[in-house]
Every structure is written in C-alpha cells, then in structure tokens.
PDB file of N, CA and C in Angstrom:
ATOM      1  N   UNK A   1       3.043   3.282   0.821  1.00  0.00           N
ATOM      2  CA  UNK A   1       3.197   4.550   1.483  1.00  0.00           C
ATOM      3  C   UNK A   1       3.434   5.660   0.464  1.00  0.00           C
ATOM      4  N   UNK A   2       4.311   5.474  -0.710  1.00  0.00           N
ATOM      5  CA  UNK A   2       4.479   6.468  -1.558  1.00  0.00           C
ATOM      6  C   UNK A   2       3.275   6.822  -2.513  1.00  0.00           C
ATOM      7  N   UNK A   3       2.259   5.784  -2.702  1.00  0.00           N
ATOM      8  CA  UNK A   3       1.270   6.053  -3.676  1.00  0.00           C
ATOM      9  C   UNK A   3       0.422   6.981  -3.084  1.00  0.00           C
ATOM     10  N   UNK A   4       0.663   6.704  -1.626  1.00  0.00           N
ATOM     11  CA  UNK A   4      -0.913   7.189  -1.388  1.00  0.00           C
ATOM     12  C   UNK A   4      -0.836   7.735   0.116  1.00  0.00           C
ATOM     13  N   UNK A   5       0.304   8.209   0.687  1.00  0.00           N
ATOM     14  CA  UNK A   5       0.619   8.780   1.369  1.00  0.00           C
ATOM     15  C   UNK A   5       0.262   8.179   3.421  1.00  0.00           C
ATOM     16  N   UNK A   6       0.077   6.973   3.033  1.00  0.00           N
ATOM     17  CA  UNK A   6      -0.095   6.459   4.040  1.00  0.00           C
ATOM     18  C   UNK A   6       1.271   6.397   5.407  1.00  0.00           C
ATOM     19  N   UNK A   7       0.688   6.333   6.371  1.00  0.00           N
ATOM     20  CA  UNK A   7       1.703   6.227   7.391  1.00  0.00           C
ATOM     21  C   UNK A   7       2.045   4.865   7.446  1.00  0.00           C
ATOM     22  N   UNK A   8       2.844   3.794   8.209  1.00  0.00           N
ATOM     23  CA  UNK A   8       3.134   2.753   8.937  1.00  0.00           C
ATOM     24  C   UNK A   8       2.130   1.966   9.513  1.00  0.00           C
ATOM     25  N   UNK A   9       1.583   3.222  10.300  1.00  0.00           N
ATOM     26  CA  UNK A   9       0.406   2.470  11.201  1.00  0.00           C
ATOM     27  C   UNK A   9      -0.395   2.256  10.634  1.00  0.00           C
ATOM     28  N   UNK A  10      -1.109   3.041   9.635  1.00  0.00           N
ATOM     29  CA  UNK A  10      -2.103   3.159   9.324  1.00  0.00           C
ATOM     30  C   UNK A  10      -2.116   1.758   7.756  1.00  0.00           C
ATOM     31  N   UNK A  11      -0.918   1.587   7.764  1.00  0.00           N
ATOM     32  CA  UNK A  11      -0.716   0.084   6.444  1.00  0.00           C
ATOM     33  C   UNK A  11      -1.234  -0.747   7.689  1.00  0.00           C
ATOM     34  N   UNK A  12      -0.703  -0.900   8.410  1.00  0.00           N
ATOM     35  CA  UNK A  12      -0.420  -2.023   9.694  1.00  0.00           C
ATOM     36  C   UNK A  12      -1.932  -2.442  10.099  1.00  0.00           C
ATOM     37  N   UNK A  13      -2.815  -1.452   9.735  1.00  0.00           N
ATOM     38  CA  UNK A  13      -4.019  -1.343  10.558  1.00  0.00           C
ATOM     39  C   UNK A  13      -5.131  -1.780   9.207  1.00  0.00           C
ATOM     40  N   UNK A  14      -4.492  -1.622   7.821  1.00  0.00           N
ATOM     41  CA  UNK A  14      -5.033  -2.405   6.960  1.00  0.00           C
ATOM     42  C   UNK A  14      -5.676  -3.543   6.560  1.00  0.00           C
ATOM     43  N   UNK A  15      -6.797  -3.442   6.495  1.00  0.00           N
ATOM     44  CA  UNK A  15      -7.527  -5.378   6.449  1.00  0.00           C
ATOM     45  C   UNK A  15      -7.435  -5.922   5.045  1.00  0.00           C
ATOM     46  N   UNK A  16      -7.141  -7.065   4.443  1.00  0.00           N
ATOM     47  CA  UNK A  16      -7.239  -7.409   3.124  1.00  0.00           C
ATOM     48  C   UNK A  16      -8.231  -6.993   2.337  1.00  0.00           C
ATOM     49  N   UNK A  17      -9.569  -6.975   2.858  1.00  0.00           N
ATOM     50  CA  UNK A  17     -10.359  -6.035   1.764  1.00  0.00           C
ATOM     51  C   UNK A  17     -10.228  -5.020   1.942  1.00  0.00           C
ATOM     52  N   UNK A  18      -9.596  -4.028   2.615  1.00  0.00           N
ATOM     53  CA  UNK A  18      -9.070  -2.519   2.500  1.00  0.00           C
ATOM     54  C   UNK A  18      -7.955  -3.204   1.265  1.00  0.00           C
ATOM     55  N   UNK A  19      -7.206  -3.830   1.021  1.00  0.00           N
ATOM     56  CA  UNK A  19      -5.985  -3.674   0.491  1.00  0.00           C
ATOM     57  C   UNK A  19      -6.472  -4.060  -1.114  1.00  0.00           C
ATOM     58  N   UNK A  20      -7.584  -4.905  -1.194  1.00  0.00           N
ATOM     59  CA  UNK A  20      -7.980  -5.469  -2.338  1.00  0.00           C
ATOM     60  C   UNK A  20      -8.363  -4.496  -2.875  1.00  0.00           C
ATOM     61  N   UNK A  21      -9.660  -3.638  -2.471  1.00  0.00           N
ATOM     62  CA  UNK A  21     -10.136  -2.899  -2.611  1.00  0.00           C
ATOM     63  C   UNK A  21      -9.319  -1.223  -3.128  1.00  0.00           C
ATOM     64  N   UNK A  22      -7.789  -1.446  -2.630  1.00  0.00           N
ATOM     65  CA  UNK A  22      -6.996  -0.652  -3.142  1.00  0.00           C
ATOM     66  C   UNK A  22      -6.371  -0.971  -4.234  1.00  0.00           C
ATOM     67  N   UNK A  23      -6.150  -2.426  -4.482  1.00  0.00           N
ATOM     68  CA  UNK A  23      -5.476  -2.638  -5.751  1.00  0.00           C
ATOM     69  C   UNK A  23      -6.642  -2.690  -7.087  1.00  0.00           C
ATOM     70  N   UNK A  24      -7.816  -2.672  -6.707  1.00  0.00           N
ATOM     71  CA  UNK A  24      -8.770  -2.875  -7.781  1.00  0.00           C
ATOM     72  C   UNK A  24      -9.164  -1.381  -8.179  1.00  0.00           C
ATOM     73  N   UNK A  25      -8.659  -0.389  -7.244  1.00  0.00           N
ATOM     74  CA  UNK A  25      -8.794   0.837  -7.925  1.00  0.00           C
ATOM     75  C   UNK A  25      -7.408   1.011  -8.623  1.00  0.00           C
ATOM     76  N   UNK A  26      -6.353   0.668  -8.146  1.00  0.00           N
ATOM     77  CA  UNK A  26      -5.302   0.794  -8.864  1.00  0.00           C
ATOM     78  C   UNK A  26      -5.333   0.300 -10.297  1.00  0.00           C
ATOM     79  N   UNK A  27      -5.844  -0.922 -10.530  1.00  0.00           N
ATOM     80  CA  UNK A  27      -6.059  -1.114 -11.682  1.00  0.00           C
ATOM     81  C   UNK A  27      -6.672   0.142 -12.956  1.00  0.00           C
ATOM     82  N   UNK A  28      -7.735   0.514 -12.796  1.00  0.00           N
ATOM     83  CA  UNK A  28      -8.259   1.565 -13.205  1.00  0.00           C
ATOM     84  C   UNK A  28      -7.800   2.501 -13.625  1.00  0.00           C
ATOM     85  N   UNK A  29      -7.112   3.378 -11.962  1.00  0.00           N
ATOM     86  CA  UNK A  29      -6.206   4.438 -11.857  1.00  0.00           C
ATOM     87  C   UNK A  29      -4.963   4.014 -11.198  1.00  0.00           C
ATOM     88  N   UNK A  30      -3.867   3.455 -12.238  1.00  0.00           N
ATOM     89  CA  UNK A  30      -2.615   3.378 -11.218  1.00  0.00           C
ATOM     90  C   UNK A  30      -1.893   4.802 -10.468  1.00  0.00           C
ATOM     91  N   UNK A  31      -1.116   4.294 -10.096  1.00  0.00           N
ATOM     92  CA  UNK A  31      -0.558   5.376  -9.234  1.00  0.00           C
ATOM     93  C   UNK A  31       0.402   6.294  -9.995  1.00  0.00           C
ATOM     94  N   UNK A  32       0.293   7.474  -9.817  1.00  0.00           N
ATOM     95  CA  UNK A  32       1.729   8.053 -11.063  1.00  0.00           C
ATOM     96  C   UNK A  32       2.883   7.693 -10.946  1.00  0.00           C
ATOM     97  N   UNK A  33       3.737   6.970  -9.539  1.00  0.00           N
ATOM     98  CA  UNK A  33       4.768   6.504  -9.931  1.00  0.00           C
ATOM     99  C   UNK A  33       5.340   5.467 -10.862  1.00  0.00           C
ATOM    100  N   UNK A  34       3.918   4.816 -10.298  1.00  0.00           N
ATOM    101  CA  UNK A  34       3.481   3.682 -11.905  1.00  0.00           C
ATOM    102  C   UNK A  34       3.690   4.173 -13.241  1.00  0.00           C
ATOM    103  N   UNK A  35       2.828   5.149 -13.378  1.00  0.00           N
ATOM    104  CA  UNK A  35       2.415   5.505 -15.081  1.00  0.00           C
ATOM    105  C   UNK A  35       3.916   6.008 -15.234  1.00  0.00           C
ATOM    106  N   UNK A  36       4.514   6.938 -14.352  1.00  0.00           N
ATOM    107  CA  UNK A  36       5.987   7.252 -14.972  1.00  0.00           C
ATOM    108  C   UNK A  36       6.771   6.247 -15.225  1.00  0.00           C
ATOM    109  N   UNK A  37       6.535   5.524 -14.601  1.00  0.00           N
ATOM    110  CA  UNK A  37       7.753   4.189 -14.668  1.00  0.00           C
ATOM    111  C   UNK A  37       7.436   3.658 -15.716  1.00  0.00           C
ATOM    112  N   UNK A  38       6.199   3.493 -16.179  1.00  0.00           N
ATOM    113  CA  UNK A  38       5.562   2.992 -17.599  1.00  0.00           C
ATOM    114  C   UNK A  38       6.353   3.612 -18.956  1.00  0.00           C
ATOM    115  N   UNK A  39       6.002   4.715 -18.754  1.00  0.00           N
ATOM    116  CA  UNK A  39       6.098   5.800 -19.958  1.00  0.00           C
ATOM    117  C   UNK A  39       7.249   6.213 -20.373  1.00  0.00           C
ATOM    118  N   UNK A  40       8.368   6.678 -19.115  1.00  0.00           N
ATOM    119  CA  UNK A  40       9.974   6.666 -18.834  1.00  0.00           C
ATOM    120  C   UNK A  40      10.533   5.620 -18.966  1.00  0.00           C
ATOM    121  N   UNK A  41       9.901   4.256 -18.769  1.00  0.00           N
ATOM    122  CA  UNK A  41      11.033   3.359 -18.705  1.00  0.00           C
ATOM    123  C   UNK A  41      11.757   3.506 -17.623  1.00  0.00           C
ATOM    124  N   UNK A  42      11.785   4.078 -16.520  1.00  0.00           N
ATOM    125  CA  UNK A  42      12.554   4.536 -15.186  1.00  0.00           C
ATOM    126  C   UNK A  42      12.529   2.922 -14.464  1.00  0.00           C
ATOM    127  N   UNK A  43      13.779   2.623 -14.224  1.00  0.00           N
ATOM    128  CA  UNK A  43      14.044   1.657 -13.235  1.00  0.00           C
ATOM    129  C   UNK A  43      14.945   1.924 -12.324  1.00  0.00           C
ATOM    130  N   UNK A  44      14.618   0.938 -11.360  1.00  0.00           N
ATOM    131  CA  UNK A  44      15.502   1.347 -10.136  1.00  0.00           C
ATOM    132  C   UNK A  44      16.835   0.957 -10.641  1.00  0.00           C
ATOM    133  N   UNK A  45      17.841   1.434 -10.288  1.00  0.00           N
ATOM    134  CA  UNK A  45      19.524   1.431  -9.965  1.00  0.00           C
ATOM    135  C   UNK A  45      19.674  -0.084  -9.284  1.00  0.00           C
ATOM    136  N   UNK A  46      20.529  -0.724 -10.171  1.00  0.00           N
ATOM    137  CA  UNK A  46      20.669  -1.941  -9.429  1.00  0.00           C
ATOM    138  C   UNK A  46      21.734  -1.783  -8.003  1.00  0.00           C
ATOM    139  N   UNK A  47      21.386  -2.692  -6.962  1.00  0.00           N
ATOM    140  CA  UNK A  47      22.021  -2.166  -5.234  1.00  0.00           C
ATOM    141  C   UNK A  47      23.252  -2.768  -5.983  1.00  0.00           C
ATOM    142  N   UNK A  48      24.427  -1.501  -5.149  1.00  0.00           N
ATOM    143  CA  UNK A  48      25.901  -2.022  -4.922  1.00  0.00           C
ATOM    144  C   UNK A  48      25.575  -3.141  -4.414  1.00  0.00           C
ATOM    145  N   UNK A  49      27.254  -4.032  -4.869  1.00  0.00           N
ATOM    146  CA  UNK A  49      27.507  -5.019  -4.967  1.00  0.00           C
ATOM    147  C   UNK A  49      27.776  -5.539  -3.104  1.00  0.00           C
ATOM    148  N   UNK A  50      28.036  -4.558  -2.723  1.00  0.00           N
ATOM    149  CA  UNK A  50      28.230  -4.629  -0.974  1.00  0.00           C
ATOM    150  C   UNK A  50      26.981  -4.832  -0.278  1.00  0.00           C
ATOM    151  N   UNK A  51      26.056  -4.285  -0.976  1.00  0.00           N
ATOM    152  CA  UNK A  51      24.554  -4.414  -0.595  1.00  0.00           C
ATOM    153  C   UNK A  51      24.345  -5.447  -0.633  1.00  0.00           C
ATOM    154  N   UNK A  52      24.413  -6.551  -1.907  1.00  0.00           N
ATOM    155  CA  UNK A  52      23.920  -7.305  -2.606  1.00  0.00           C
ATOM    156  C   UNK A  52      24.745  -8.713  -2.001  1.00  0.00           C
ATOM    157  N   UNK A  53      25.965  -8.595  -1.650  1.00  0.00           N
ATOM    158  CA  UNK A  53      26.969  -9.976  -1.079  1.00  0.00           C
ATOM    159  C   UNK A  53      26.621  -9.760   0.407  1.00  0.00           C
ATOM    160  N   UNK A  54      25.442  -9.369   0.822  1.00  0.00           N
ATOM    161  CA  UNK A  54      25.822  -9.329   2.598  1.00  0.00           C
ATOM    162  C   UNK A  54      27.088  -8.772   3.259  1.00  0.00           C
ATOM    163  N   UNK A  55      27.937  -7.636   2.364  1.00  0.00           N
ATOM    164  CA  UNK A  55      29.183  -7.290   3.203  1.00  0.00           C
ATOM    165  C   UNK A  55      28.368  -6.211   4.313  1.00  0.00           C
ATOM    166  N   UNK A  56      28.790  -5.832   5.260  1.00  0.00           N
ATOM    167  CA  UNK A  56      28.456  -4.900   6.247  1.00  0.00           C
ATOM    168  C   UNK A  56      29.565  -3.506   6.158  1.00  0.00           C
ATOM    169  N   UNK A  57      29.012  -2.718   5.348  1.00  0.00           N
ATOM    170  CA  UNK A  57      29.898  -1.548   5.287  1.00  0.00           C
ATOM    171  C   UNK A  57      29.719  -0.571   6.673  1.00  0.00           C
ATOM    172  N   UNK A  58      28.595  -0.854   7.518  1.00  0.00           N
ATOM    173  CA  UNK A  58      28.550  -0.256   8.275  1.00  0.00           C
ATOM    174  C   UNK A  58      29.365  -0.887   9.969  1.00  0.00           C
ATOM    175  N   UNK A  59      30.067  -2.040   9.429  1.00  0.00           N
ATOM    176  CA  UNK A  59      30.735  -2.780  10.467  1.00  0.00           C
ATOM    177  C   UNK A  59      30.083  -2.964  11.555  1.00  0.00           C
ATOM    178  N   UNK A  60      28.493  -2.641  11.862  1.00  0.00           N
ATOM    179  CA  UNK A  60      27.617  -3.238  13.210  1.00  0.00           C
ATOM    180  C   UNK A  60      27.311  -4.670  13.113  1.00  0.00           C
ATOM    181  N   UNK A  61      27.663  -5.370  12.065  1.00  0.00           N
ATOM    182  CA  UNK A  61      27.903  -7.128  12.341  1.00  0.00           C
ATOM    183  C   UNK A  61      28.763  -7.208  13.316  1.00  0.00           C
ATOM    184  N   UNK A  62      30.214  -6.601  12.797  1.00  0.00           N
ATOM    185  CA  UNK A  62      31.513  -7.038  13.594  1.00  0.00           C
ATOM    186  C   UNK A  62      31.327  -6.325  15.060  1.00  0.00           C
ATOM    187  N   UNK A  63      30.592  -5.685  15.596  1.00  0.00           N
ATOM    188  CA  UNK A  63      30.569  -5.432  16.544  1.00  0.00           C
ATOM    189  C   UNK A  63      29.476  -5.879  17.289  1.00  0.00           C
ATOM    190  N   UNK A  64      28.646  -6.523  16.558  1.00  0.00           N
ATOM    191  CA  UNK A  64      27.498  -7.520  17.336  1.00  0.00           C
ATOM    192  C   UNK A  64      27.973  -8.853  17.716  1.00  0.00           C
ATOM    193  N   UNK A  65      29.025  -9.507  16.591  1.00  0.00           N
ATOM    194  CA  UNK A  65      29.843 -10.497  16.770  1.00  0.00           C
ATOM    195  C   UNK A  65      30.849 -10.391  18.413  1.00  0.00           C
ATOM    196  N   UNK A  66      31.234  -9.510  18.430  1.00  0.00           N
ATOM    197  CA  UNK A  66      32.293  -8.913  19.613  1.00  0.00           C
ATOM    198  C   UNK A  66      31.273  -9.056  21.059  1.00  0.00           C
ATOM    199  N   UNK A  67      30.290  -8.772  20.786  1.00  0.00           N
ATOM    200  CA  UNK A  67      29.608  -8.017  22.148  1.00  0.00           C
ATOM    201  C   UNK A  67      28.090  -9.013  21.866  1.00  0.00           C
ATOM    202  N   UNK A  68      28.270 -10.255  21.776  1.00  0.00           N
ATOM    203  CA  UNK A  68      26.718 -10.620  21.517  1.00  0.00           C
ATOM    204  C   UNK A  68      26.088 -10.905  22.701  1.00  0.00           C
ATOM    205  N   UNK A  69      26.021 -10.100  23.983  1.00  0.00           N
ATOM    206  CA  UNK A  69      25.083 -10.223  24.668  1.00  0.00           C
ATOM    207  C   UNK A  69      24.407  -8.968  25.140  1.00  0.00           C
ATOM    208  N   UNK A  70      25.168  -7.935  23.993  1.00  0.00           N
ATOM    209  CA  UNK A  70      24.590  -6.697  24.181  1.00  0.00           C
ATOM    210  C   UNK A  70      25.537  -5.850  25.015  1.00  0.00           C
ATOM    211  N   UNK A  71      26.304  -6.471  25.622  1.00  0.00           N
ATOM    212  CA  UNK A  71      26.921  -4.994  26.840  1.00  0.00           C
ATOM    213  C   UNK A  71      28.578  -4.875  26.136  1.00  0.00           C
ATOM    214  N   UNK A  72      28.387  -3.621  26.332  1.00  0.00           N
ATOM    215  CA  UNK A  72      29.947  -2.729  25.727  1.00  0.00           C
ATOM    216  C   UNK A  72      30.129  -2.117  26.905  1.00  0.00           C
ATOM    217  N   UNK A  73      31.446  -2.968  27.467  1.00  0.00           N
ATOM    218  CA  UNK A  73      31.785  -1.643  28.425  1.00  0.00           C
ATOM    219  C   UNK A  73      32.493  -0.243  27.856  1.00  0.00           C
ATOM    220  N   UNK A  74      32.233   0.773  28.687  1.00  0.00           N
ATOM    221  CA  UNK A  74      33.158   2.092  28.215  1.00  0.00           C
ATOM    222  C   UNK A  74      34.363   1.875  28.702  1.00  0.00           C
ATOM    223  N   UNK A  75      35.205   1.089  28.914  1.00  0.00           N
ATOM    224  CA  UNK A  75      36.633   0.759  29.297  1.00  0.00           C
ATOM    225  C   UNK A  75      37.123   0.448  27.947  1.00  0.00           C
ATOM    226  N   UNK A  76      36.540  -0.679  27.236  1.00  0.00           N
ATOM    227  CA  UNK A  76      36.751  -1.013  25.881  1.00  0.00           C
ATOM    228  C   UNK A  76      37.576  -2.273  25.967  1.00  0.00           C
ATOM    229  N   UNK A  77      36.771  -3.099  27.645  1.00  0.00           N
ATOM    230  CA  UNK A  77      37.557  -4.425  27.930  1.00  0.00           C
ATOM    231  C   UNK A  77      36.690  -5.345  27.237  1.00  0.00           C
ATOM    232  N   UNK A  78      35.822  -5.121  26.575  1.00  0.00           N
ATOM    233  CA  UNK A  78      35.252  -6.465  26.097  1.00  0.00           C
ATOM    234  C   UNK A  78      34.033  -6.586  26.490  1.00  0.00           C
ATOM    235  N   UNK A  79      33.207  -7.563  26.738  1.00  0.00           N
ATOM    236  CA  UNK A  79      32.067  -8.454  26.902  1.00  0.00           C
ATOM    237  C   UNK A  79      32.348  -8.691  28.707  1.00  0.00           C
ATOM    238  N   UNK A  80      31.489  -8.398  29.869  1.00  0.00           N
ATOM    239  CA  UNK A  80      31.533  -8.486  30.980  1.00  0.00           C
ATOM    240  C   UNK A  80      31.412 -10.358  31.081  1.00  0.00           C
ATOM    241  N   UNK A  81      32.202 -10.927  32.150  1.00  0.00           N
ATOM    242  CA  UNK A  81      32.836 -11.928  31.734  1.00  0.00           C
ATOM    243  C   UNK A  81      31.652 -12.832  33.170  1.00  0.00           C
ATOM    244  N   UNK A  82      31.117 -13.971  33.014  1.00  0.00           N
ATOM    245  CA  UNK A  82      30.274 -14.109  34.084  1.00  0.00           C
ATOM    246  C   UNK A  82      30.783 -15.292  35.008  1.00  0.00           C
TER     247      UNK A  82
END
C-alpha cells in the first residue's frame, strides 16, 4: 500500500501474476522507501517490550476475559447469567 498507493481492496483483488508482475518491476525500479532504507540505513524501531510479551496495555483482553459472550450490561452486573 505504501509503495504504490494502493487501497485494501484493490491488494485483495490482486491475482499472483498481478503481484509477480509487480515484484519483477520492483526489481528494476524499487520503491523509494526501499532505496532510502538502502542508502540511510533507516530501520524500523524495535516494538516495545509490551508489544513484543503479549501484555495488553489496552486492557480489552481483560475485558473480553470478563464478558466472553459479548454482552456488558450497563448496570455493570456482569455477564447476563442463563
């Protein structure tokens, strides 16, 4: 998507010789995020360590754990009980 400005759908809708056919021009002409990354030496930032151990900083585990059949009441009694 970043090389070449493609949408979602339009990857999705991609056939392998569309995709081959993209990497064999890439060869040729890579993409400039390529050549910068070449030339700069630019690498990605290695992910926090929270990223990286499966912690959930955003705590929607612990609340999928709580409620795993999907329903939250607005009372804040829990999981509707069957």
């Amino acid at each position: 998507m970043a090389g070449c400005g493609y949408t979602p759908a339009e990857i999705d809708d991609m056939t392998l010789h569309d995709v081959l056919g993209l990497f064999a021009y890439w060869r040729e002409h890579p993409p400039t995020h390529e050549l910068l990354k070449c030339v700069y030496g630019v690498e990605r930032k290695p992910r926090p360590a929270a990223a990286r151990d499966g912690a959930d900083p955003s705590g929607i585990g612990g609340l999928i754990a709580r409620h795993p059949n999907g329903f939250v009441r607005a009372d804040g009694a829990g999981p509707p009980q069957r």
